[in-house]
Structure formats: C-alpha cells, structure tokens
N, C-alpha and C. Protein backbone atom coordinates (compact mmCIF):
# COMPACT_ATOMS: atom_id res chain seq x y z
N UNK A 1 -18.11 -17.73 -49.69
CA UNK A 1 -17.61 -16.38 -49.55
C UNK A 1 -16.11 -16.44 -49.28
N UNK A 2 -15.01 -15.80 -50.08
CA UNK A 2 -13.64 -15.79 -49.75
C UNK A 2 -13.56 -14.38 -49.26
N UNK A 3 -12.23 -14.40 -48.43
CA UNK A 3 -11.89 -13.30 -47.66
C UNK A 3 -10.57 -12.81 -48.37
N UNK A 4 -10.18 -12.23 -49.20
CA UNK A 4 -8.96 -12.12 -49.61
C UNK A 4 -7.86 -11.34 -48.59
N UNK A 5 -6.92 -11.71 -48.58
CA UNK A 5 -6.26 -11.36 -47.43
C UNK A 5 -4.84 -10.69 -48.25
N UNK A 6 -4.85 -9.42 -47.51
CA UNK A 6 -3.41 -8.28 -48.04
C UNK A 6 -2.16 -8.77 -47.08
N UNK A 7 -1.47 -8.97 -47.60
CA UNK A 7 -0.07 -8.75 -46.91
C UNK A 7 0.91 -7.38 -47.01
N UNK A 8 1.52 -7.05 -46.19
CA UNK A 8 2.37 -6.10 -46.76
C UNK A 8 3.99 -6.20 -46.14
N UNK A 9 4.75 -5.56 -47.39
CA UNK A 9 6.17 -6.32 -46.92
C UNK A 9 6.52 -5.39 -46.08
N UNK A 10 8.32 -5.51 -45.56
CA UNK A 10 9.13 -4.74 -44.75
C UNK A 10 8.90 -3.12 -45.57
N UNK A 11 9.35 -3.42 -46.51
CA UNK A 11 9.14 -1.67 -46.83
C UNK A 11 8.01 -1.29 -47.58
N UNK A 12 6.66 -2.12 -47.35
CA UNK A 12 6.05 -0.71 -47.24
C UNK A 12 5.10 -0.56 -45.80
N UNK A 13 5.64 -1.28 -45.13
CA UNK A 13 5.19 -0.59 -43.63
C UNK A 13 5.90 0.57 -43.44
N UNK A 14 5.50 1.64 -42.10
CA UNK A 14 6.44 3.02 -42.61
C UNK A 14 6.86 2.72 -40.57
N UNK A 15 7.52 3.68 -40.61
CA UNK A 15 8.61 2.92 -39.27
C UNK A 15 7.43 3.91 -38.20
N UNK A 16 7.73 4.14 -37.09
CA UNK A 16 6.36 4.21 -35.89
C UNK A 16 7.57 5.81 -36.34
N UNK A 17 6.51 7.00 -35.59
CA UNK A 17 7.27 8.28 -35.60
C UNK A 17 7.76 8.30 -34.44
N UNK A 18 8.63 9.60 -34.05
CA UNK A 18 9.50 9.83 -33.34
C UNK A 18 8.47 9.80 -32.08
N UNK A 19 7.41 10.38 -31.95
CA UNK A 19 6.59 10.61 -30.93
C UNK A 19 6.07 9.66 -30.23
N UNK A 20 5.48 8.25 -31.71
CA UNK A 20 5.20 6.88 -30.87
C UNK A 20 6.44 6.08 -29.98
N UNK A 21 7.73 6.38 -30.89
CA UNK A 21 8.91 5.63 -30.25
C UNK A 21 9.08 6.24 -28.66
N UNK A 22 8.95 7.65 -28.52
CA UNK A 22 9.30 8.11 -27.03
C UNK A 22 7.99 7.67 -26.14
N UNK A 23 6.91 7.71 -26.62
CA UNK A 23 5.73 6.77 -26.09
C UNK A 23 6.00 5.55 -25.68
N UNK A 24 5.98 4.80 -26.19
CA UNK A 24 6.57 3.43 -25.81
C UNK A 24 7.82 3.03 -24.70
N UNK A 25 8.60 3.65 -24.95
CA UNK A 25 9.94 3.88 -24.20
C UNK A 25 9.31 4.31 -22.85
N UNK A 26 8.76 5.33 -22.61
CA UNK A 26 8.19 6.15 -21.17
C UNK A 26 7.52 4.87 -20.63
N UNK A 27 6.39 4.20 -21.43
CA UNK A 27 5.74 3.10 -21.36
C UNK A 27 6.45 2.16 -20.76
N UNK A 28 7.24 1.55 -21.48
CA UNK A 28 8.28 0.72 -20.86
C UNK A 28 9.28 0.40 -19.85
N UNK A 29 9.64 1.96 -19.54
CA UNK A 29 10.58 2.51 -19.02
C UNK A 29 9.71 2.59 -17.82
N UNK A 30 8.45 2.94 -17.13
CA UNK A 30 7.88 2.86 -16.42
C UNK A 30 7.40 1.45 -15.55
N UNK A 31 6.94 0.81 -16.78
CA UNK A 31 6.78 -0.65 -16.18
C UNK A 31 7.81 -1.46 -15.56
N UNK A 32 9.15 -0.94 -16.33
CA UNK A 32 10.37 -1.60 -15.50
C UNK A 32 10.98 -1.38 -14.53
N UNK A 33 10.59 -0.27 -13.98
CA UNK A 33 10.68 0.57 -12.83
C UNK A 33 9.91 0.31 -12.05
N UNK A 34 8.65 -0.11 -11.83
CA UNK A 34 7.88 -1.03 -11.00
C UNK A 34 7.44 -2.03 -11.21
N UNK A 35 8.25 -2.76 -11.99
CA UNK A 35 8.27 -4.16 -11.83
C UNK A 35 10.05 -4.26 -10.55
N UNK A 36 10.96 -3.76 -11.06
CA UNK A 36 11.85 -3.59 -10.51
C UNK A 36 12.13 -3.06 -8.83
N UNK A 37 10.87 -2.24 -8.79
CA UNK A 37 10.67 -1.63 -7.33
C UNK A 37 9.59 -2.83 -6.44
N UNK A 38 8.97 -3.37 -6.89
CA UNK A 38 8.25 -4.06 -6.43
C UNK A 38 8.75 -5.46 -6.38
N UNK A 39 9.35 -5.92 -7.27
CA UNK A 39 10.54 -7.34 -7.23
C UNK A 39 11.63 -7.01 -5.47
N UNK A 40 11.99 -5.67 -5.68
CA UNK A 40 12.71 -5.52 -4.08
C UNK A 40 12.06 -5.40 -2.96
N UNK A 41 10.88 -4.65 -2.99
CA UNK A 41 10.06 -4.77 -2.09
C UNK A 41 9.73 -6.27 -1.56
N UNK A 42 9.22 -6.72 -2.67
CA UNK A 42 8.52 -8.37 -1.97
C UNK A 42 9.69 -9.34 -2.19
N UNK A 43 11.01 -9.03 -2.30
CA UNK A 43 11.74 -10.41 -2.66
C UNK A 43 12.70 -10.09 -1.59
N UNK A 44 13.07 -8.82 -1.49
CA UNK A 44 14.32 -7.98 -0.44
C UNK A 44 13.95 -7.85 0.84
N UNK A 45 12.98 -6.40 0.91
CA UNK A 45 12.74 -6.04 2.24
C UNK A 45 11.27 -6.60 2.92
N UNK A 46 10.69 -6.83 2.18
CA UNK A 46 9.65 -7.95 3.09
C UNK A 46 10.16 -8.61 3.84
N UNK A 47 10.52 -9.69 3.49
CA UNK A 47 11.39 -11.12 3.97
C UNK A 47 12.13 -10.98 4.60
N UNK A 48 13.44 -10.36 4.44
CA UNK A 48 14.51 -10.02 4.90
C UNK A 48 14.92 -8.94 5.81
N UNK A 49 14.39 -7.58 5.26
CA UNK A 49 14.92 -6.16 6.05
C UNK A 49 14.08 -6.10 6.92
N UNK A 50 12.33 -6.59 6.66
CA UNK A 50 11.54 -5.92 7.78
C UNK A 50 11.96 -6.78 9.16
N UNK A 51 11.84 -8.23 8.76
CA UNK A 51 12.63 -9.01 10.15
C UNK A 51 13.61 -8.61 11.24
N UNK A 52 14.50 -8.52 9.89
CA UNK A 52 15.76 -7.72 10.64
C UNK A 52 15.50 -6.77 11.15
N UNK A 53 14.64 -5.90 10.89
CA UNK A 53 14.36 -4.34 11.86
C UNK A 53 13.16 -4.90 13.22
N UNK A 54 12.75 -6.02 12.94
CA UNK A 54 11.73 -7.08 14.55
C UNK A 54 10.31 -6.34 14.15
N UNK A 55 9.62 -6.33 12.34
CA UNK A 55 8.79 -5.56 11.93
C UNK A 55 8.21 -6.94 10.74
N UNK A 56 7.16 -7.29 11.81
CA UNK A 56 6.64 -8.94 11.01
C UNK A 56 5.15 -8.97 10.71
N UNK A 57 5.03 -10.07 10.33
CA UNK A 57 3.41 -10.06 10.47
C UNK A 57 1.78 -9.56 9.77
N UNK A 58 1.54 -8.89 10.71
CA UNK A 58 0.08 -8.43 9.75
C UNK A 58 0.51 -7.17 9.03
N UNK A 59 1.73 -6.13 9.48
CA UNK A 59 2.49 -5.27 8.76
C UNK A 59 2.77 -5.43 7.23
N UNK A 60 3.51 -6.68 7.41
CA UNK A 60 4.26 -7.14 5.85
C UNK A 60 3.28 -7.91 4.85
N UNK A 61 2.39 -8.35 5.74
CA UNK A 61 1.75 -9.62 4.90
C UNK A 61 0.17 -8.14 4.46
N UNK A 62 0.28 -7.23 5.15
CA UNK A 62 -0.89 -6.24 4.33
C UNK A 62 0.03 -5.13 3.18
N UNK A 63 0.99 -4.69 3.62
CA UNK A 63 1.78 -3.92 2.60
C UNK A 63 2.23 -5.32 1.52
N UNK A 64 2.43 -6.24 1.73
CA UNK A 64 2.53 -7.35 -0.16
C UNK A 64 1.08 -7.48 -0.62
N UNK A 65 -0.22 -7.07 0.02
CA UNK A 65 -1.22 -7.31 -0.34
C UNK A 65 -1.35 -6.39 -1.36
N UNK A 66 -1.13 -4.79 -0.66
CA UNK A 66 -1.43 -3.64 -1.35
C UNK A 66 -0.22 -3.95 -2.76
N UNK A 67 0.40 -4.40 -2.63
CA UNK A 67 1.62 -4.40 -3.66
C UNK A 67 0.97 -5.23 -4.67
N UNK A 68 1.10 -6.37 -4.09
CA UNK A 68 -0.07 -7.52 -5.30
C UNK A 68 -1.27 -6.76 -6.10
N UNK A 69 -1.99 -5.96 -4.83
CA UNK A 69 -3.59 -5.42 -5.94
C UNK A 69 -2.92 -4.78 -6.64
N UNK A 70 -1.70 -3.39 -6.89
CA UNK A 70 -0.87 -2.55 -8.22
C UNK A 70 -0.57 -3.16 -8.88
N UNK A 71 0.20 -4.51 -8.79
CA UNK A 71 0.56 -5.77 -9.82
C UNK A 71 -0.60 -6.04 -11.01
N UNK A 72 -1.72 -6.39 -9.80
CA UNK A 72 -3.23 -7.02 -10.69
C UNK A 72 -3.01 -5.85 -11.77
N UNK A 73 -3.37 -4.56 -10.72
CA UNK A 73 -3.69 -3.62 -11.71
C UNK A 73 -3.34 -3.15 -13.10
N UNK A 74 -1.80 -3.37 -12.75
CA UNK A 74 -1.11 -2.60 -13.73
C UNK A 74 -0.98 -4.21 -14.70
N UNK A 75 -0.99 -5.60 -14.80
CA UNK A 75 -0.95 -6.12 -15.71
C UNK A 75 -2.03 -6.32 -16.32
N UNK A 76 -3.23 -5.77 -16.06
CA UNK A 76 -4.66 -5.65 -16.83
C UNK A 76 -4.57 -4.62 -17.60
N UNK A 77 -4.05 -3.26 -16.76
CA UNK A 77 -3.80 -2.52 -18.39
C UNK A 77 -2.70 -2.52 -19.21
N UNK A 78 -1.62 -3.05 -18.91
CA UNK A 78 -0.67 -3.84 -20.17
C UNK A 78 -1.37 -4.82 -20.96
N UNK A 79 -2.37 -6.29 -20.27
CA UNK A 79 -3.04 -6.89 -21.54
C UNK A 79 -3.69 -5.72 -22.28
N UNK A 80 -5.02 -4.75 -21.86
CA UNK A 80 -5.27 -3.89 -22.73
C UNK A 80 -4.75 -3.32 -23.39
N UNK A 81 -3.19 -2.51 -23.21
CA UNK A 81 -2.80 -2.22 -24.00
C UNK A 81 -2.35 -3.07 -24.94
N UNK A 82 -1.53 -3.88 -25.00
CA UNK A 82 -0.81 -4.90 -25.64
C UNK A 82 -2.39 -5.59 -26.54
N UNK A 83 -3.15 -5.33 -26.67
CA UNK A 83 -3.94 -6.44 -27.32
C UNK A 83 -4.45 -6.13 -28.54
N UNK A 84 -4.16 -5.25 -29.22
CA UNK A 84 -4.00 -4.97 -30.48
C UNK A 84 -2.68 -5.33 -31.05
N UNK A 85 -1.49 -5.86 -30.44
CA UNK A 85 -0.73 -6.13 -30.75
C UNK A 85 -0.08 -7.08 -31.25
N UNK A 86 0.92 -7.82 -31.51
CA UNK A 86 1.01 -9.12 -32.22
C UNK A 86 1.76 -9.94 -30.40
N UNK A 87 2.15 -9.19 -29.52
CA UNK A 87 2.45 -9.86 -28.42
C UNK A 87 1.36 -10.14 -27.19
N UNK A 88 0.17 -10.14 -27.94
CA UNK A 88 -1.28 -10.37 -26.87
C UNK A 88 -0.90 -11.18 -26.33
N UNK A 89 -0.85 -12.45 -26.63
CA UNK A 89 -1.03 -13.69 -26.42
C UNK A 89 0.49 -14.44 -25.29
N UNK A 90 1.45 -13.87 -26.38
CA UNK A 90 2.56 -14.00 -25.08
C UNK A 90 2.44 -12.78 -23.99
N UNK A 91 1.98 -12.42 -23.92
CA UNK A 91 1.79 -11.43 -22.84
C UNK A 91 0.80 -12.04 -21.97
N UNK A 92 0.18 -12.57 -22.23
CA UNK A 92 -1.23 -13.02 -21.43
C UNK A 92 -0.91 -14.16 -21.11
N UNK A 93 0.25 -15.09 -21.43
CA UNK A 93 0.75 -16.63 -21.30
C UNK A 93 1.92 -16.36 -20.05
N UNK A 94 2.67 -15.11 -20.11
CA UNK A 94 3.27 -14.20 -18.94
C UNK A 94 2.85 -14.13 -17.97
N UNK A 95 1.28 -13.37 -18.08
CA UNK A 95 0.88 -12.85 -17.09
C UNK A 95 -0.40 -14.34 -15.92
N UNK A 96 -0.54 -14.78 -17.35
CA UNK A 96 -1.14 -16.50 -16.25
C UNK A 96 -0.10 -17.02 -15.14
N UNK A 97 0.90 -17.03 -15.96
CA UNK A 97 1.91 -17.51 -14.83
C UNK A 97 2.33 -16.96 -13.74
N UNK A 98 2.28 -15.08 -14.02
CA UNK A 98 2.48 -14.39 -12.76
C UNK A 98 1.68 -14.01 -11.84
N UNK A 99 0.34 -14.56 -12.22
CA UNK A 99 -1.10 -14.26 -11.71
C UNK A 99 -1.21 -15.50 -10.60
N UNK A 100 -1.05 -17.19 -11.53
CA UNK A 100 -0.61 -17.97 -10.43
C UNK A 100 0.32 -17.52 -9.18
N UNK A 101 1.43 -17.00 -9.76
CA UNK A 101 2.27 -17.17 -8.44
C UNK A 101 2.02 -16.10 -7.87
N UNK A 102 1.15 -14.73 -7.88
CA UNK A 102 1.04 -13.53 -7.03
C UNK A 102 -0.50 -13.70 -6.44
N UNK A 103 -1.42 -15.19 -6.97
CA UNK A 103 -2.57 -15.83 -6.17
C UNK A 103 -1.77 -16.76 -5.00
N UNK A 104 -0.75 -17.36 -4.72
CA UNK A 104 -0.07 -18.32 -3.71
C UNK A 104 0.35 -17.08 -3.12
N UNK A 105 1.00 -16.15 -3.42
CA UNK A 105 1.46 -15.31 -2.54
C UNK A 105 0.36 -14.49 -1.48
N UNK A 106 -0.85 -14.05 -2.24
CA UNK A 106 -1.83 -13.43 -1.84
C UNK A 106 -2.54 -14.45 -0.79
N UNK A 107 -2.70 -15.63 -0.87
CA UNK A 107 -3.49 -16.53 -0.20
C UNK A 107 -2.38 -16.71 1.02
N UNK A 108 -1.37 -16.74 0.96
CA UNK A 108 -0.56 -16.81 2.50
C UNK A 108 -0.35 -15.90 3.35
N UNK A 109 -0.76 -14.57 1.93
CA UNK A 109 -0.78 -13.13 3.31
C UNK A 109 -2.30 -12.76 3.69
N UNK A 110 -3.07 -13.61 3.42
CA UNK A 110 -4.15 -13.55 4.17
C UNK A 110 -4.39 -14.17 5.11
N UNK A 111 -4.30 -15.67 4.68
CA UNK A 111 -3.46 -16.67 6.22
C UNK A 111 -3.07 -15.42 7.34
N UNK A 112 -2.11 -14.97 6.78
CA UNK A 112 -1.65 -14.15 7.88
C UNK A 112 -2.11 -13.17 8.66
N UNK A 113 -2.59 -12.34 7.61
CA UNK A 113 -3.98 -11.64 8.38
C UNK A 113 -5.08 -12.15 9.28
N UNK A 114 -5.32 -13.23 9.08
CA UNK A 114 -6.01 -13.86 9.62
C UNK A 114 -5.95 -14.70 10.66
N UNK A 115 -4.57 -14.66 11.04
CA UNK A 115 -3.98 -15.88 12.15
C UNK A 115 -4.09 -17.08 11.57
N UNK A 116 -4.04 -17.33 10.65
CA UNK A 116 -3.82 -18.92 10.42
C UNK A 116 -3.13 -19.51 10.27
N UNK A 117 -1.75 -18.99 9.86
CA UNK A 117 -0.40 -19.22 9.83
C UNK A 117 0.23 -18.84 11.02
C-alpha cells in the first residue's frame, strides 16, 4: 500500500487572516507577561525583597509553590495548544527542561514546608 504524499509550496499556502494574527499575538503577548511576572517573582522578590522586608520561610517557599502549580498549568496548555503545530516537539524539549528545573525548585519548597531544610 503507498501513501502518496502532497506538498504544497510558499504560494499556495494562503497567509493566516487578520483575526488569527491578533489571536496569536494576545496569545503570546499573554504568555510573556507571565512568564515575565513570574521570572520576578521567583528570581527577584522571593529571594531577595521578601528577606529584606524579615518575610522568610513557609511564606515564600508556599507562594513559589502556588507559582510553580500556574507554571505546570499554563505549559500543559501551550503543549496542547502548540501540538498541531510544527513547534510540538521543540516546545515539549523546552518545557522537559523547565519542568526539571521547576521539580528541584518545588522539592526544596517543600523541604521547607516541612522543616527539613
């Protein structure tokens, strides 16, 4: 059994409409906005500002928790979205890596919760 397979060139794909382009953009434009708000949160004022204000502990290490589960969240429905797409795969090779490092982060603010640290 052969599968014949269509290609199609640059022009005759037809360009996304005005409506998908502002879609995407909001899309985007959103995710970078909390990726961006949440990069300051856990890289800025966790670490740094809450100390400085003498505000440590089971405080910070449960507000990066709640921050981490929106992370989970929101990069499960970017793979969904993204997975009809031709960037599945780098997206999901992204998100292994940020999944590792927001599992080390998650496992030390439970430590913490927990008194073990």
């Amino acid at each position: 059994m052969t599968t014949k397979m269509t290609t199609q060139t640059a022009t005759e794909l037809s360009a996304p409409s005005e409506k998908d382009g502002r879609r995407a953009d909001r899309v985007l434009g959103g995710s970078m906005v909390w990726v961006a708000i949440r990069c300051t949160l856990q890289y800025v004022v966790l670490p740094f500002i809450l100390p400085w204000l003498g505000v440590t502990g089971a405080f910070s290490a449960g507000l990066s928790l709640a921050i981490e589960a929106v992370a989970l969240v929101m990069i499960a429905y970017n793979v969904r979205r993204l997975w009809s797409t031709n960037w599945r795969w780098r997206y999901v090779a992204l998100s292994a890596g940020m999944l590792a490092v927001m599992g080390l982060f998650a496992y030390l603010d439970v430590r913490v919760l927990l008194g073990l640290a």
